[in-house]
PDB file of N, CA and C in Angstrom:
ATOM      1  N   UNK A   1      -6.593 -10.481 -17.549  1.00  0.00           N
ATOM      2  CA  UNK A   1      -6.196 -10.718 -16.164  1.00  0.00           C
ATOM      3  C   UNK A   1      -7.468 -10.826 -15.322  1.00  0.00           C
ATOM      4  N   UNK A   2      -7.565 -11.616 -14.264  1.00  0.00           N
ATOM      5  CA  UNK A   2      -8.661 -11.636 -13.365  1.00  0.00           C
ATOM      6  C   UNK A   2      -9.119 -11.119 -12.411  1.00  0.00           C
ATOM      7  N   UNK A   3     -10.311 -10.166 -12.051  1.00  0.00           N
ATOM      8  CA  UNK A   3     -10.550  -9.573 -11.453  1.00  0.00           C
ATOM      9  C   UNK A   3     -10.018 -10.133 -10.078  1.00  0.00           C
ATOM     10  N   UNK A   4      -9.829  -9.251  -9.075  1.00  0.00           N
ATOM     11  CA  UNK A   4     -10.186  -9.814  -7.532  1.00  0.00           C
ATOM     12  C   UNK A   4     -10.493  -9.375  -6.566  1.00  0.00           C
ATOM     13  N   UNK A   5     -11.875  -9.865  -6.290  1.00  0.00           N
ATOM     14  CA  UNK A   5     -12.815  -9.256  -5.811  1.00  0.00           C
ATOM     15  C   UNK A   5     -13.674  -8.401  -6.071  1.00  0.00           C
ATOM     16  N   UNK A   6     -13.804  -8.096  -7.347  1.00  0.00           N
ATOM     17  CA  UNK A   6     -14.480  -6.958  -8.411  1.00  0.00           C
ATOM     18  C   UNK A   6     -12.926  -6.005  -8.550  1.00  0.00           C
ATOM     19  N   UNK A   7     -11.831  -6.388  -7.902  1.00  0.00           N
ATOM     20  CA  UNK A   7     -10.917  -5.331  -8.545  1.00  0.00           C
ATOM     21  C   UNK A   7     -10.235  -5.907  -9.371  1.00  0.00           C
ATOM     22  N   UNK A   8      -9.776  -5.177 -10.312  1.00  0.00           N
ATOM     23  CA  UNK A   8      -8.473  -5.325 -11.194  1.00  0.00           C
ATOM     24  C   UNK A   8      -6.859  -5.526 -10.403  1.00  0.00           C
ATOM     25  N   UNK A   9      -6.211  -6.425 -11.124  1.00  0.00           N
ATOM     26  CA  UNK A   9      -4.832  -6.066  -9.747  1.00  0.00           C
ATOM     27  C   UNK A   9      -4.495  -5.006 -10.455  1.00  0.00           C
ATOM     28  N   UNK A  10      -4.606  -4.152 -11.567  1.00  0.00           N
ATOM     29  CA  UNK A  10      -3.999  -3.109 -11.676  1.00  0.00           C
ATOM     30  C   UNK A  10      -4.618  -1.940 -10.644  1.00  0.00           C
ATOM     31  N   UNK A  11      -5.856  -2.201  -9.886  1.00  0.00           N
ATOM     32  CA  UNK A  11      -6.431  -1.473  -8.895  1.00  0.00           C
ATOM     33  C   UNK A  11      -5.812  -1.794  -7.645  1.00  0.00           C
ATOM     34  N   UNK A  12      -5.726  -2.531  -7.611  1.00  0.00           N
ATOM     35  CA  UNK A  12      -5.429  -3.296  -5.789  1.00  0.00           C
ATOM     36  C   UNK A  12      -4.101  -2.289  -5.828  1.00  0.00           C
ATOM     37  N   UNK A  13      -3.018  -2.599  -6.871  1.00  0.00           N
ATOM     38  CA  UNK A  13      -1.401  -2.207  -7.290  1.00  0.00           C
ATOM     39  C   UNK A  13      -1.903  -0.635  -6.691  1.00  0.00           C
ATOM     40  N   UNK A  14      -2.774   0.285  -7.198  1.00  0.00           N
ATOM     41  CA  UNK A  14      -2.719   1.586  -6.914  1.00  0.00           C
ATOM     42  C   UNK A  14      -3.523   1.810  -5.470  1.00  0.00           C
ATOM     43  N   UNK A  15      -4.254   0.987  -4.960  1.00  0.00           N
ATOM     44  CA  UNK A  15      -5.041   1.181  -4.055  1.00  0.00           C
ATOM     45  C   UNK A  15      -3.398   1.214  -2.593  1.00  0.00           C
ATOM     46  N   UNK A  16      -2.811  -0.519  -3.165  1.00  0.00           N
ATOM     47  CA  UNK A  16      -1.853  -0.408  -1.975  1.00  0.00           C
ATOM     48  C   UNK A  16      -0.525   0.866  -2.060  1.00  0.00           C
ATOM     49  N   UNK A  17      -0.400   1.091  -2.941  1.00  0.00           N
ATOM     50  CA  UNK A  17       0.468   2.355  -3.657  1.00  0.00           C
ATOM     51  C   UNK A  17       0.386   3.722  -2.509  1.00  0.00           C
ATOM     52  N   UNK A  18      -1.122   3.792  -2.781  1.00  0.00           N
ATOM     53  CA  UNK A  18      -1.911   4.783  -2.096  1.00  0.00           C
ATOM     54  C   UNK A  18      -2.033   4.717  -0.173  1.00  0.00           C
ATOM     55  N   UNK A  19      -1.445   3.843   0.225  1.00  0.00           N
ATOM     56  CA  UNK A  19      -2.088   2.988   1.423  1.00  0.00           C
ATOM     57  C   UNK A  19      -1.207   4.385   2.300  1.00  0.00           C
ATOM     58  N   UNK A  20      -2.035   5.069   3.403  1.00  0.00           N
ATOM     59  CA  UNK A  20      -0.731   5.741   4.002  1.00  0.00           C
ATOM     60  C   UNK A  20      -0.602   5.172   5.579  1.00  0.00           C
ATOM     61  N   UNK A  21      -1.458   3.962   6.025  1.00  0.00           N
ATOM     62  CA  UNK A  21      -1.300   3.697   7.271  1.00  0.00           C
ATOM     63  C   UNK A  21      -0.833   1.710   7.188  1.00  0.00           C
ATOM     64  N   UNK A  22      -0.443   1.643   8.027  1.00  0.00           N
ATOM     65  CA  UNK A  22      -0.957  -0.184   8.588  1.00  0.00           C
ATOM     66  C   UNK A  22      -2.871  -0.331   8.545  1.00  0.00           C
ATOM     67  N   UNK A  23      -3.226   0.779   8.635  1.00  0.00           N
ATOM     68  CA  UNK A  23      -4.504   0.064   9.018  1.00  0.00           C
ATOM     69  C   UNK A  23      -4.974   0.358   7.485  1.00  0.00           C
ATOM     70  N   UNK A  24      -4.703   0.964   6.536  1.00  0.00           N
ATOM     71  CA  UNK A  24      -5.254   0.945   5.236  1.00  0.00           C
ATOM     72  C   UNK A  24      -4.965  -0.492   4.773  1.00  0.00           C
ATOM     73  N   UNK A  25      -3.571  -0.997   5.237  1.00  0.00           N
ATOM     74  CA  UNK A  25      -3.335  -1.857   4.161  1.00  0.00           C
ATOM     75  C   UNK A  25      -4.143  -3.190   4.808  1.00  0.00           C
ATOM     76  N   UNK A  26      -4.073  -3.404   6.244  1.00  0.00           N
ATOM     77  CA  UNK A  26      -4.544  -4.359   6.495  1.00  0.00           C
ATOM     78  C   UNK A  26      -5.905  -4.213   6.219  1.00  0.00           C
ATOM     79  N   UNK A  27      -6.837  -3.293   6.159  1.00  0.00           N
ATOM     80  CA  UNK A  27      -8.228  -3.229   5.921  1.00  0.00           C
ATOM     81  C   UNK A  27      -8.329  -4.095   3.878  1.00  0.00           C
ATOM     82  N   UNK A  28      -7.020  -3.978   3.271  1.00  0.00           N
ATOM     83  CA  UNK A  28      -6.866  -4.114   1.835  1.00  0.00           C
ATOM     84  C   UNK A  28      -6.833  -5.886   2.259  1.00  0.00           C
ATOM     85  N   UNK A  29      -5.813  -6.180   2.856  1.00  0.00           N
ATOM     86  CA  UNK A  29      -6.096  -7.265   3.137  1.00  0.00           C
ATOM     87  C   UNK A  29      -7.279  -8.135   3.156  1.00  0.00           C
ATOM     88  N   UNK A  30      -8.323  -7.726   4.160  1.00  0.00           N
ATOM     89  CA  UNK A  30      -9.394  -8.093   4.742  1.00  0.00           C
ATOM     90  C   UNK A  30     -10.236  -8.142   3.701  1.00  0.00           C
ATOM     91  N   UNK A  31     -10.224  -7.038   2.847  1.00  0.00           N
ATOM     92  CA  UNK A  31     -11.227  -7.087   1.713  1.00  0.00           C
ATOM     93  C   UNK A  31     -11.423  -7.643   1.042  1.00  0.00           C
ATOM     94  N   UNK A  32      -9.764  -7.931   0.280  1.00  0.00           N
ATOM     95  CA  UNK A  32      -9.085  -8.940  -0.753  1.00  0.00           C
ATOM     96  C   UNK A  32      -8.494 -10.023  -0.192  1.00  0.00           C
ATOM     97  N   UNK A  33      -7.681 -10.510   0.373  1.00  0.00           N
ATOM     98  CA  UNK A  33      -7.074 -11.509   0.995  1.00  0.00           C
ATOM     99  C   UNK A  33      -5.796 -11.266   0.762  1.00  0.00           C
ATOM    100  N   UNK A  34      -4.992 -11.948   1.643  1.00  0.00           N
ATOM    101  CA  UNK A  34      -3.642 -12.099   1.618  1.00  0.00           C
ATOM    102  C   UNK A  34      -3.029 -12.090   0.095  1.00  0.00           C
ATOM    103  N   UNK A  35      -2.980 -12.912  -0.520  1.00  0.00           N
ATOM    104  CA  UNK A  35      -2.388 -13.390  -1.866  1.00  0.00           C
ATOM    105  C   UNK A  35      -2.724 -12.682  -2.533  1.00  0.00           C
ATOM    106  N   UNK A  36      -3.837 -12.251  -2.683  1.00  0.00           N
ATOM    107  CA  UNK A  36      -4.170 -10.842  -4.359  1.00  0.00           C
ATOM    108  C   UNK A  36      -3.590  -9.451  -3.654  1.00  0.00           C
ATOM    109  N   UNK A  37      -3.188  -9.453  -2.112  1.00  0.00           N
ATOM    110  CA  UNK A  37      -2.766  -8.303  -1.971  1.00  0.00           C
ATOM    111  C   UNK A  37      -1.413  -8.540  -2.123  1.00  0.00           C
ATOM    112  N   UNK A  38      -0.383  -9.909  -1.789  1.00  0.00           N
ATOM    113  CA  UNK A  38       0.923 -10.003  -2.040  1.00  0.00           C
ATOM    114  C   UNK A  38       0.976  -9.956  -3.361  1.00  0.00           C
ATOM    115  N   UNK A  39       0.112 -10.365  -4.350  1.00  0.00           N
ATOM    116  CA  UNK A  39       0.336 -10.256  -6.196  1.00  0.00           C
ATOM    117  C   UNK A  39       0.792  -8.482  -6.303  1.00  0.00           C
ATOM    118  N   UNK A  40      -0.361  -7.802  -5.656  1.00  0.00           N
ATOM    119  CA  UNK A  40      -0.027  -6.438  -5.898  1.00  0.00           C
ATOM    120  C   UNK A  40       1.285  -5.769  -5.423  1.00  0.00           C
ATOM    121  N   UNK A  41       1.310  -6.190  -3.949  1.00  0.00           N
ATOM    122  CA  UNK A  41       3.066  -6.026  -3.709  1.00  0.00           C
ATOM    123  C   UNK A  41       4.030  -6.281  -4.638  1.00  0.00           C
ATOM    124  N   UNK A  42       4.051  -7.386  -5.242  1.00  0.00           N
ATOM    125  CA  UNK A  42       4.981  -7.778  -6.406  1.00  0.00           C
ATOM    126  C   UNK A  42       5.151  -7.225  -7.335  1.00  0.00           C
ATOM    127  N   UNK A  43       4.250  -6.208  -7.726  1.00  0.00           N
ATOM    128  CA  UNK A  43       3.981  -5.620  -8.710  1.00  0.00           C
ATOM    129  C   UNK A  43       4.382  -3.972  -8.597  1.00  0.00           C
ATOM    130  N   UNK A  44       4.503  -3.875  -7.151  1.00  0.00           N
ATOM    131  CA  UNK A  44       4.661  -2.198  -6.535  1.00  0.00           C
ATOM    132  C   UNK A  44       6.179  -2.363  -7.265  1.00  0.00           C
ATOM    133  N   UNK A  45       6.643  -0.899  -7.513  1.00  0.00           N
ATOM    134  CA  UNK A  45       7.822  -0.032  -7.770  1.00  0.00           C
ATOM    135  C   UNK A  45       8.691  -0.280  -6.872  1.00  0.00           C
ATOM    136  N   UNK A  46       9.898  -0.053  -6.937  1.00  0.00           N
ATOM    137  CA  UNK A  46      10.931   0.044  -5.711  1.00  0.00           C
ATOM    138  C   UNK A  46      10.625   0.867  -4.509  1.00  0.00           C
ATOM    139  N   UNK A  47      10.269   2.227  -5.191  1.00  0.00           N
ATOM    140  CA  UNK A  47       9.840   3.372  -4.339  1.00  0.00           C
ATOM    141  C   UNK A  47       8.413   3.093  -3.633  1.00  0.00           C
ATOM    142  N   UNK A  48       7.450   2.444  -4.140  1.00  0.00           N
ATOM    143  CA  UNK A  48       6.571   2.760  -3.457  1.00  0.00           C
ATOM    144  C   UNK A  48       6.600   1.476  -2.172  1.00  0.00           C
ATOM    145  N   UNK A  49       7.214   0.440  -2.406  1.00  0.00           N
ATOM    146  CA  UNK A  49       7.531  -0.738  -1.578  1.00  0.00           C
ATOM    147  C   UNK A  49       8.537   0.249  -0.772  1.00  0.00           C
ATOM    148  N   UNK A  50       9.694   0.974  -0.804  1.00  0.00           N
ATOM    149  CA  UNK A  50      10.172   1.518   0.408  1.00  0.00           C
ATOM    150  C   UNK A  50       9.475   2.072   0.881  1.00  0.00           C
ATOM    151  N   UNK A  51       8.691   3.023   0.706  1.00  0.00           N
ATOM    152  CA  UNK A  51       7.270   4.233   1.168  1.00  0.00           C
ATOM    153  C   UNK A  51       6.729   3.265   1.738  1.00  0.00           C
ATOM    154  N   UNK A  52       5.928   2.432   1.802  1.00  0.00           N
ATOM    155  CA  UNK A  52       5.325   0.973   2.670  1.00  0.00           C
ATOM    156  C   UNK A  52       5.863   0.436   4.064  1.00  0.00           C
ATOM    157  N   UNK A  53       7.094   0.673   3.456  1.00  0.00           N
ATOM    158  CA  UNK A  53       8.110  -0.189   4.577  1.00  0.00           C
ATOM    159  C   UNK A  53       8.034   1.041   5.685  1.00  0.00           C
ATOM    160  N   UNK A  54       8.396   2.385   5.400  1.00  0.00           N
ATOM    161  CA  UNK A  54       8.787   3.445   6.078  1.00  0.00           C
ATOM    162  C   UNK A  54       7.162   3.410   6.917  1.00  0.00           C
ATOM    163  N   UNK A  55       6.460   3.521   6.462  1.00  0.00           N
ATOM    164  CA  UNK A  55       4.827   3.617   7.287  1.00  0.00           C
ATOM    165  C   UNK A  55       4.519   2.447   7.682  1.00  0.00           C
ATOM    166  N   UNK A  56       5.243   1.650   8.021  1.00  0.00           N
ATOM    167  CA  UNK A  56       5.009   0.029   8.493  1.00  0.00           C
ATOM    168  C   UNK A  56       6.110   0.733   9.711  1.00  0.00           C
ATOM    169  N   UNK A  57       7.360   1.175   9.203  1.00  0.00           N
ATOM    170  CA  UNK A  57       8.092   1.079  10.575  1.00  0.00           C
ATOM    171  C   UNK A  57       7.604   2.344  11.398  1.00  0.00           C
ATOM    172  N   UNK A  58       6.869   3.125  10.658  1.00  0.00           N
ATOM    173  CA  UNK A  58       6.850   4.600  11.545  1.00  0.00           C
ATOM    174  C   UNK A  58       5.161   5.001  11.913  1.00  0.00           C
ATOM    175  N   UNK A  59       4.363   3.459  12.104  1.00  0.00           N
ATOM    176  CA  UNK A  59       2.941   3.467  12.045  1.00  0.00           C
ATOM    177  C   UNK A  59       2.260   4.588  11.179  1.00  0.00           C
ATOM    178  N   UNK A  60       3.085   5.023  10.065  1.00  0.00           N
ATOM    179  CA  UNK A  60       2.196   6.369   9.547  1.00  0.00           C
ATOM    180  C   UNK A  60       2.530   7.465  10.090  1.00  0.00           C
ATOM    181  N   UNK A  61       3.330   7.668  10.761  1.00  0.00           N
ATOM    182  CA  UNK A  61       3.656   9.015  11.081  1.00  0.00           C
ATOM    183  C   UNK A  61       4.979   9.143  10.543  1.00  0.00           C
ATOM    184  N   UNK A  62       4.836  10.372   9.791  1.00  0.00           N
ATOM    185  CA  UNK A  62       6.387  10.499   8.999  1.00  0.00           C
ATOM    186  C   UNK A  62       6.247  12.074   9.265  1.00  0.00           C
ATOM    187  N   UNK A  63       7.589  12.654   9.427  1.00  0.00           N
ATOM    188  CA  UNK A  63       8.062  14.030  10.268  1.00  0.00           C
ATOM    189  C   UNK A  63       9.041  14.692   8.937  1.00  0.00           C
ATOM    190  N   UNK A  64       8.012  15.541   8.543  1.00  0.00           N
ATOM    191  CA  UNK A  64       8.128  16.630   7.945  1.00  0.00           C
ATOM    192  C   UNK A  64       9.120  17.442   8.266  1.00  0.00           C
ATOM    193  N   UNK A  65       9.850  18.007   7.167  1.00  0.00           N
ATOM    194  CA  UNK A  65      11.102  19.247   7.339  1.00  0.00           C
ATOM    195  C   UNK A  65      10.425  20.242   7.684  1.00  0.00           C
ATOM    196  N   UNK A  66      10.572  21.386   8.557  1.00  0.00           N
ATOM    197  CA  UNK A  66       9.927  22.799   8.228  1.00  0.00           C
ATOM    198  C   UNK A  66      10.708  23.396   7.625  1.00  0.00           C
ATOM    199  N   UNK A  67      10.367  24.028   7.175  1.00  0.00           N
ATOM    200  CA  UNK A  67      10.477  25.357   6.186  1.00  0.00           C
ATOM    201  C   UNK A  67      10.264  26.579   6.473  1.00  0.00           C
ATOM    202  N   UNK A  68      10.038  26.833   7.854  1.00  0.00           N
ATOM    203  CA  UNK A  68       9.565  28.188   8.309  1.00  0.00           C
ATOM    204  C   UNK A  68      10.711  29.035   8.292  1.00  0.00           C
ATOM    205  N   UNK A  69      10.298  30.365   7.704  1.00  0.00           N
ATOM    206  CA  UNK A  69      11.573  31.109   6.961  1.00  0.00           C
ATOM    207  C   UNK A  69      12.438  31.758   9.075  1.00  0.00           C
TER     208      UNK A  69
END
């Protein structure tokens, strides 16, 4: 498979996996380009493409249960 950009898409796949803001992913973008970052989308899990979506709609802020006894 072909690198892109010195990454592996099996890297890009965990890098965007990992992404916890809009601004991670668009910085992934910028690095790599559009298309080797949509290859990696294609390639994300169900779960981690909803996890994406949820920090796309909630700019990264996601609200924790407490637990305080």
């Amino acid at each position: 498979m072909a690198e892109i950009a010195s990454w592996s898409l099996s890297s890009l796949v965990q890098a965007l996996s990992s992404a916890q803001t809009k601004s991670d992913v668009r910085q992934l973008i910028s690095l790599h380009g559009r298309d080797p970052v949509l290859q990696a989308w294609k390639s994300l899990t169900p779960i981690d493409k909803a996890a994406l979506r949820l920090v796309h709609d909630f700019d990264g802020t996601i609200i924790h249960d407490s637990t305080d006894g």
